[in-house]
Protein backbone atom coordinates (compact mmCIF):
# COMPACT_ATOMS: atom_id res chain seq x y z
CA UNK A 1 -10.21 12.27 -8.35
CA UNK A 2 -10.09 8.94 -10.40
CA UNK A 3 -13.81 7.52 -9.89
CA UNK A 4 -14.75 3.63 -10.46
CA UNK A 5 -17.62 4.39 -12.32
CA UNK A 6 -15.78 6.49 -14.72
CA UNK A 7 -14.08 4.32 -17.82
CA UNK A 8 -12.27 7.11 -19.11
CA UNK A 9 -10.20 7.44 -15.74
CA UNK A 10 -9.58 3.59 -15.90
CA UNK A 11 -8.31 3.23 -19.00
CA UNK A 12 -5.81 5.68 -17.55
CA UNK A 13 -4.90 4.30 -15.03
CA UNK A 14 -4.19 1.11 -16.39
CA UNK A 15 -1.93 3.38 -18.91
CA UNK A 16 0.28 4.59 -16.42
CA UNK A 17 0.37 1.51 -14.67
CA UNK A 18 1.96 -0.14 -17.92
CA UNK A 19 4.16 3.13 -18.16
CA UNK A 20 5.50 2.65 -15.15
CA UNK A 21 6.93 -0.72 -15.73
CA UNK A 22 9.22 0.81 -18.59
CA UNK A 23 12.87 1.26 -17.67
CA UNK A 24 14.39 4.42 -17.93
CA UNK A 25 10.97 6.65 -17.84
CA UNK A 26 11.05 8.10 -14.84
CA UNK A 27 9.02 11.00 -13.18
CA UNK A 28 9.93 13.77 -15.14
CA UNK A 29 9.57 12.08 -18.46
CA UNK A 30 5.95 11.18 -17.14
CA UNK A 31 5.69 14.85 -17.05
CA UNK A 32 6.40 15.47 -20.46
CA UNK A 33 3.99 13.18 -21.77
CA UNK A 34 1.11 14.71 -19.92
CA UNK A 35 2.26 18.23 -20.85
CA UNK A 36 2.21 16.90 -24.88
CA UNK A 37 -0.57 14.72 -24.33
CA UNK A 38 -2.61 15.57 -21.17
CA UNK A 39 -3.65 11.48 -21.57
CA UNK A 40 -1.13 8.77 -20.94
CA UNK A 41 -3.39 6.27 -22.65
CA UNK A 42 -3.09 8.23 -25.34
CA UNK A 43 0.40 7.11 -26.19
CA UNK A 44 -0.52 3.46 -26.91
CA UNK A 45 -2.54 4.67 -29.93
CA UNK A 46 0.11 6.72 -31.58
CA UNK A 47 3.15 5.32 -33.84
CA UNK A 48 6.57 5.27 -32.18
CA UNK A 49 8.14 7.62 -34.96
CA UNK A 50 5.08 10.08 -33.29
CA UNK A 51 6.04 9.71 -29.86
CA UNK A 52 10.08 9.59 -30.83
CA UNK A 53 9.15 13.25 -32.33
CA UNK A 54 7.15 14.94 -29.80
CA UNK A 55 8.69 13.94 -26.70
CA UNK A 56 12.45 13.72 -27.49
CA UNK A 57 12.94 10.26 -25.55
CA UNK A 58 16.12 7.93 -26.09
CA UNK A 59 15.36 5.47 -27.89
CA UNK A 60 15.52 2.40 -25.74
CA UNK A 61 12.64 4.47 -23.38
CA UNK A 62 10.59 4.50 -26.76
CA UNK A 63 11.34 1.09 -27.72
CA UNK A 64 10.64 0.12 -24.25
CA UNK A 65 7.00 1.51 -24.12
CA UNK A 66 5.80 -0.53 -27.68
CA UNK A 67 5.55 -3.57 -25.70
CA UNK A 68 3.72 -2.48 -22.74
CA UNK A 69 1.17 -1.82 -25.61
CA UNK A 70 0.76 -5.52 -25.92
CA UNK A 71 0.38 -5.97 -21.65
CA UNK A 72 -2.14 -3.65 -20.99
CA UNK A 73 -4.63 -6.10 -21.06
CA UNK A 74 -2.85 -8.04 -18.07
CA UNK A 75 -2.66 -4.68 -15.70
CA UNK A 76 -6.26 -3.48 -16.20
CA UNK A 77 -7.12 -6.06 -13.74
CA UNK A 78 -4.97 -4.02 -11.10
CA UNK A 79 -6.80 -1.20 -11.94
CA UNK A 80 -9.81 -1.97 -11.03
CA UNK A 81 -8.77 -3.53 -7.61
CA UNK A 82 -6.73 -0.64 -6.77
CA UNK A 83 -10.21 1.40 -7.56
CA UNK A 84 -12.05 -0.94 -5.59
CA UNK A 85 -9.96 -0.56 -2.41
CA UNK A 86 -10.20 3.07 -3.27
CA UNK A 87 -13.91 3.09 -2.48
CA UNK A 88 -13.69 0.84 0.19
CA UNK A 89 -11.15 2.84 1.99
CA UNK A 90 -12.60 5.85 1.17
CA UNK A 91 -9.14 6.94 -0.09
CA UNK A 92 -7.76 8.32 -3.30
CA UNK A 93 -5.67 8.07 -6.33
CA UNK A 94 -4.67 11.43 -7.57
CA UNK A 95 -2.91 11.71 -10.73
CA UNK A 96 -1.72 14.98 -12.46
CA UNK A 97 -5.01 15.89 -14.29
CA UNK A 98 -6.75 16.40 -10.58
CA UNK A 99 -6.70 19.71 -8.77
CA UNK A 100 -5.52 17.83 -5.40
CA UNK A 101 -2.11 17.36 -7.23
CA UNK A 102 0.27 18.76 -4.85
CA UNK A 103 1.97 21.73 -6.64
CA UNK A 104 5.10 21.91 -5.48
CA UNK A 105 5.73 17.94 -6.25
CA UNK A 106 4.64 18.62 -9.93
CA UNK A 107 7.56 21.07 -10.45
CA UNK A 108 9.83 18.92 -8.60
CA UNK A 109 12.05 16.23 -10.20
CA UNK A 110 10.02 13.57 -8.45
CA UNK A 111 6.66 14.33 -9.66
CA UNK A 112 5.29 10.64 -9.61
CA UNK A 113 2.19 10.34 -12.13
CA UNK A 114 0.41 8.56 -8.82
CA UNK A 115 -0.44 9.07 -5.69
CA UNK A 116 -2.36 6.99 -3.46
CA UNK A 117 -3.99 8.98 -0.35
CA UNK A 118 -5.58 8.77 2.69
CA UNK A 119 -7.18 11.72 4.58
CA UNK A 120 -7.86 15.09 3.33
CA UNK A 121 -6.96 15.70 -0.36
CA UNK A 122 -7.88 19.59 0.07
CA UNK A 123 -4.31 19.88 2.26
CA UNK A 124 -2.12 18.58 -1.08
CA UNK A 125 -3.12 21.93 -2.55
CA UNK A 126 -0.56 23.54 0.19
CA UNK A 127 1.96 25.29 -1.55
CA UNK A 128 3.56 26.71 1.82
CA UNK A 129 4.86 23.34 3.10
CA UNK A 130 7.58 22.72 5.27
CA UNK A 131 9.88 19.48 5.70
CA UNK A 132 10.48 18.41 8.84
CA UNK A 133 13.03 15.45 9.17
CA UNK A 134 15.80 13.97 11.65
CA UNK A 135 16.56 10.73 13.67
CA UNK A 136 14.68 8.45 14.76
CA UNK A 137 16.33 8.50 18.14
CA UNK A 138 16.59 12.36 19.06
CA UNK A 139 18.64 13.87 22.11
CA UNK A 140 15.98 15.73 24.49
CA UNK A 141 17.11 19.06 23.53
CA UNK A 142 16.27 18.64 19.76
CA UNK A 143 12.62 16.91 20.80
CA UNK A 144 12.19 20.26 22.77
CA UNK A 145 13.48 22.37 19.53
CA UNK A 146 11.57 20.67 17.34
CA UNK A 147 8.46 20.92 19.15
CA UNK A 148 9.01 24.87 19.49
CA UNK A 149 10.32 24.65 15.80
CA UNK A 150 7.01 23.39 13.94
CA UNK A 151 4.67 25.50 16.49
CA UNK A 152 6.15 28.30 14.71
CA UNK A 153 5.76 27.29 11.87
CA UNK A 154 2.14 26.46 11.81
CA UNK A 155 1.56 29.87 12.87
CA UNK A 156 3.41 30.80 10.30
CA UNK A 157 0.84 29.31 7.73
CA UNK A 158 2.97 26.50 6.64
CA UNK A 159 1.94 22.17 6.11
CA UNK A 160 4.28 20.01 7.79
CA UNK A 161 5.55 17.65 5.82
CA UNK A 162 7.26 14.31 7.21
CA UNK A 163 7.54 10.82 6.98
CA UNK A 164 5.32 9.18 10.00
CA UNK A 165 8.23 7.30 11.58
CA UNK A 166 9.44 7.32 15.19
CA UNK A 167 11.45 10.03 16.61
CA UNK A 168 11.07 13.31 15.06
CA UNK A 169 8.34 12.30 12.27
CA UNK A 170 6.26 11.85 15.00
CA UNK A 171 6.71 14.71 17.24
CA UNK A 172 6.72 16.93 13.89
CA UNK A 173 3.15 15.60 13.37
CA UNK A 174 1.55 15.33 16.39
CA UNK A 175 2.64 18.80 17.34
CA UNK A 176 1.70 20.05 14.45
CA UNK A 177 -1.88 18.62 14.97
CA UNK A 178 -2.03 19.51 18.57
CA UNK A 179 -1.69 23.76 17.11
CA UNK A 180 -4.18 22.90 14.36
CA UNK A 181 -1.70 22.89 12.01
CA UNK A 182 -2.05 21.17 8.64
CA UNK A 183 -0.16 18.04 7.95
CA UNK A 184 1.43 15.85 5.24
CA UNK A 185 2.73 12.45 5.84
CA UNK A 186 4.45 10.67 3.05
CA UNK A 187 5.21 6.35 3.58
CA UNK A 188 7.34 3.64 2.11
CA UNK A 189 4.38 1.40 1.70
CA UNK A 190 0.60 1.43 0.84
CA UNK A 191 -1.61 4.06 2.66
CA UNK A 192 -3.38 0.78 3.97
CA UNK A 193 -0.49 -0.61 5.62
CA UNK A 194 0.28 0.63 9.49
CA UNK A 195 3.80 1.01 9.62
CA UNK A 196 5.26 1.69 11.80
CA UNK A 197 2.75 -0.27 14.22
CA UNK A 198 3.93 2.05 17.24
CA UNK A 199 2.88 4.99 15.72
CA UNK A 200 -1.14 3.79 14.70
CA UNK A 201 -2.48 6.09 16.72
CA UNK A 202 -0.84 9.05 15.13
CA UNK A 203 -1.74 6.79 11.83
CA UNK A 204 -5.36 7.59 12.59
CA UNK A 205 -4.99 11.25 14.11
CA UNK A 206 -3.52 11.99 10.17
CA UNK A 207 -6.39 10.42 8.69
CA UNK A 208 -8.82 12.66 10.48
CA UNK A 209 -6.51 15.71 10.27
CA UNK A 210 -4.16 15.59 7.57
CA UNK A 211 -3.15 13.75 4.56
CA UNK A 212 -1.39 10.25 4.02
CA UNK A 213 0.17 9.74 0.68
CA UNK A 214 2.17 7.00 -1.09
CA UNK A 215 3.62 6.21 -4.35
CA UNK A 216 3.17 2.81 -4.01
CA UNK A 217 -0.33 0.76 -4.33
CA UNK A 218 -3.10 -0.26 -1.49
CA UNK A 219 -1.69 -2.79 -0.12
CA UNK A 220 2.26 -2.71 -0.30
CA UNK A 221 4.16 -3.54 2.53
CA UNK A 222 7.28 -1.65 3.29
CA UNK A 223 9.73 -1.83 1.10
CA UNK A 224 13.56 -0.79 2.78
CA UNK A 225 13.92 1.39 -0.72
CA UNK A 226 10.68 2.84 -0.21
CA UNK A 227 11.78 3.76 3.00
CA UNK A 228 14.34 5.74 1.27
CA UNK A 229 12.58 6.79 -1.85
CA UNK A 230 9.68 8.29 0.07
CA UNK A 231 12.55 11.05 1.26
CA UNK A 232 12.14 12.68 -2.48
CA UNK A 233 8.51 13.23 -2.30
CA UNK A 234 8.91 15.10 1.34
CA UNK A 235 11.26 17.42 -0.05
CA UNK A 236 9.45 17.36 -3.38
CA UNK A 237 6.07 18.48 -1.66
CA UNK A 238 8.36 21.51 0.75
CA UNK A 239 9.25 24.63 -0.16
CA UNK A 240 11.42 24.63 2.61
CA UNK A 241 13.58 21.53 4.62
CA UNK A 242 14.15 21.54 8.30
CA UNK A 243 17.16 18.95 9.24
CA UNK A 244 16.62 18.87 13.09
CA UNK A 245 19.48 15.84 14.46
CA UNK A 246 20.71 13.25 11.56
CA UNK A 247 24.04 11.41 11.71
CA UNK A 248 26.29 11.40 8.67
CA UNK A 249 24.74 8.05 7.99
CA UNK A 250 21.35 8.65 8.99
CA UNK A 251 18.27 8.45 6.46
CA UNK A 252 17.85 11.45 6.69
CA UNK A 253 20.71 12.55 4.55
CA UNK A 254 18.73 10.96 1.57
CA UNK A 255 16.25 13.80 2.27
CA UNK A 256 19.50 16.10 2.29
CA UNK A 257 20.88 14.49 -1.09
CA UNK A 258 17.03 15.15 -2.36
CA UNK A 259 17.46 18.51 -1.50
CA UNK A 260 20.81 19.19 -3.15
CA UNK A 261 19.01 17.24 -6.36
CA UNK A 262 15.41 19.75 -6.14
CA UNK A 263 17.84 22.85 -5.18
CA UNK A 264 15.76 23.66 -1.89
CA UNK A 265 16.57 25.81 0.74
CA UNK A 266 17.39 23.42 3.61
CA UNK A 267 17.16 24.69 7.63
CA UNK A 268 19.65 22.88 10.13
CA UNK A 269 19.65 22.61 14.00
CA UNK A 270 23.34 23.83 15.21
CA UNK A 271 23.03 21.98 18.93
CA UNK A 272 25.31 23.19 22.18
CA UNK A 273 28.16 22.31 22.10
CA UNK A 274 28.16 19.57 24.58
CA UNK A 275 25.39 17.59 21.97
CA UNK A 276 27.72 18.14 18.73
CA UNK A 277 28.77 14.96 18.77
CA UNK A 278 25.01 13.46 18.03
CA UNK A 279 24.97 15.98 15.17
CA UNK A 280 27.37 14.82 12.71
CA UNK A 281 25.12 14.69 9.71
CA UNK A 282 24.36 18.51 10.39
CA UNK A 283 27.94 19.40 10.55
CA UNK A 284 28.76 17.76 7.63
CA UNK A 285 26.15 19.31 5.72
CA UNK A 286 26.91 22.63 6.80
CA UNK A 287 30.72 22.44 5.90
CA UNK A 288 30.09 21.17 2.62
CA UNK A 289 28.40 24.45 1.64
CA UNK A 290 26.35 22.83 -1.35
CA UNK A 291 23.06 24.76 -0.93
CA UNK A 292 21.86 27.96 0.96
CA UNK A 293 21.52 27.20 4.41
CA UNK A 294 19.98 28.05 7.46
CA UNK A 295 21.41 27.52 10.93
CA UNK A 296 19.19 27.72 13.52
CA UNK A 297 20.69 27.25 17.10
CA UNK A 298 16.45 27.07 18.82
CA UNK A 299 13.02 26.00 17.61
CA UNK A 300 11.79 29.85 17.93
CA UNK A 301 14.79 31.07 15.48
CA UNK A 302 13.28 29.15 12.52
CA UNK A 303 12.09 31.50 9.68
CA UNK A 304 12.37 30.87 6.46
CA UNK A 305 10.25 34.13 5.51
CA UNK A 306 13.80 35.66 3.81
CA UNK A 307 15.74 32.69 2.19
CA UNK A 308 18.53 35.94 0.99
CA UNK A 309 19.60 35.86 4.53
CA UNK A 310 20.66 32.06 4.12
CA UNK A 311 24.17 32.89 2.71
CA UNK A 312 24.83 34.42 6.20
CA UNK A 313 24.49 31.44 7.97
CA UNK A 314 26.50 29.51 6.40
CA UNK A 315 30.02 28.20 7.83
């Protein structure tokens, strides 16, 4: 974990801070410099011949991070408040050189270089994580599903993972607390910031039983792309996705699309027939027949302990 008191682990900070306002260098590009570097502040002292050689980058991303050389100066200040709300949160900022770096989101195509946390960093270590996502406004039946759903789950071994909004975020997480169950929740804003303000008491239930992470900084309010965005580092973090209700333009189809992008195996709810109509998003994903999936007609069918059985399902 990035300490105040430590220089070294300001400095690079403040170095991916300047990285990050570089167009075109996105997460996985951040990966390659660690793996060639393991030191983004590193970069800044090398020529950009050096860095056009070793890491393969168009041109315009190396041309891009030159003059971030000459800015660092103006972001170091950011640094050390970000530290300093850190310590007086007592919350985190894990990049990829700490142990707490969730796993599965380093091989994923949305391994940010940050992550600001709240709660127990020992639960990012999961590598048996689960995504649990739908509407915000779910039909009785799937509530009851999903409830039965993530039980099993959990005693199954496996972190939820959701995104601590009304509907089924928040069933997904409270049941998974009420079974002891380990859980991940993943925001459009800062750590800091309780959104959504109905759900504060869950807010705090996470902090003293799971994890709360964010790409964005202490502080950030939500941002509608955030909202969004946040959908890549739930599926990022899962081994598995669990679509429970979702309408063909619900959110949660950007944790679908994030899916498709991270190759996942993705679980859907198949309702009765007299609730089809609320389902629209799951029917569409399972006619499009774009990835392995699972249909699950109950919460008590879900298993994802065989993902060869997934072609089965499929219609």
């Amino acid at each position: 974990m990035l300490e105040l008191k430590l220089e070294h682990d300001e400095k690079e900070l403040t170095a991916i801070l300047s990285l990050l306002q570089v167009k075109g260098l996105g997460p996985v590009k951040f990966r390659s410099i660690y793996e060639k570097f393991h030191s983004f502040s590193r970069v800044f002292d090398l020529p950009s011949y050096e860095i056009a050689e070793r890491l393969a980058f168009p041109k315009k991303i190396v041309e891009g991070i030159f003059p971030q050389r000459e800015n660092v100066g103006s972001l170091e200040q950011m640094a050390k408040d970000q530290l300093v709300k850190a310590r007086n949160l007592n919350a985190h900022l894990v990049t990829y050189a700490d142990r707490e770096y969730p796993p599965n989101l380093y091989n994923s195509n949305h391994c940010v270089p940050l992550i600001y946390a709240l709660g127990d960093l020992s639960i990012l270590k999961s590598e048996k994580c689960c995504a649990v996502v739908g509407t915000r406004k779910p039909t009785k039946w799937t509530q009851q599903e999903v409830k039965s759903a993530v039980k099993k789950l959990v005693d199954d071994g496996f972190t939820i993972v959701s995104g601590l909004a009304m509907g089924i975020d928040r069933i997904a997480h409270l049941t998974t607390i009420d079974n002891n169950g380990k859980t991940i929740a993943v925001v459009g804003c800062g750590v800091d910031f309780p959104y959504p303000r109905q759900n504060i008491d869950i807010r705090n239930k996470i902090i003293e039983n799971g994890v709360i992470i964010s790409e964005y900084p202490f502080g950030t309010k939500v941002l509608v792309f955030g909202l969004k965005k946040r959908n890549k580092i739930i599926v990022g973090l899962s081994k598995y996705v669990l679509i429970t209700q979702t309408s063909q333009k619900g959110g949660t189809m950007n944790a679908y699309r994030a899916a498709l992008e991270q190759k996942k195996t993705v679980g859907i709810f198949y309702p009765p027939s007299n609730l089809v109509k609320h389902f629209n998003g799951n029917l569409k994903i399972l006619k499009e027949k774009k990835v392995p999936v699972l249909k699950f007609t109950s919460g008590d069918r879900v298993d994802f302990s065989r993902e060869d059985y997934a072609q089965r399902f499929l219609v």
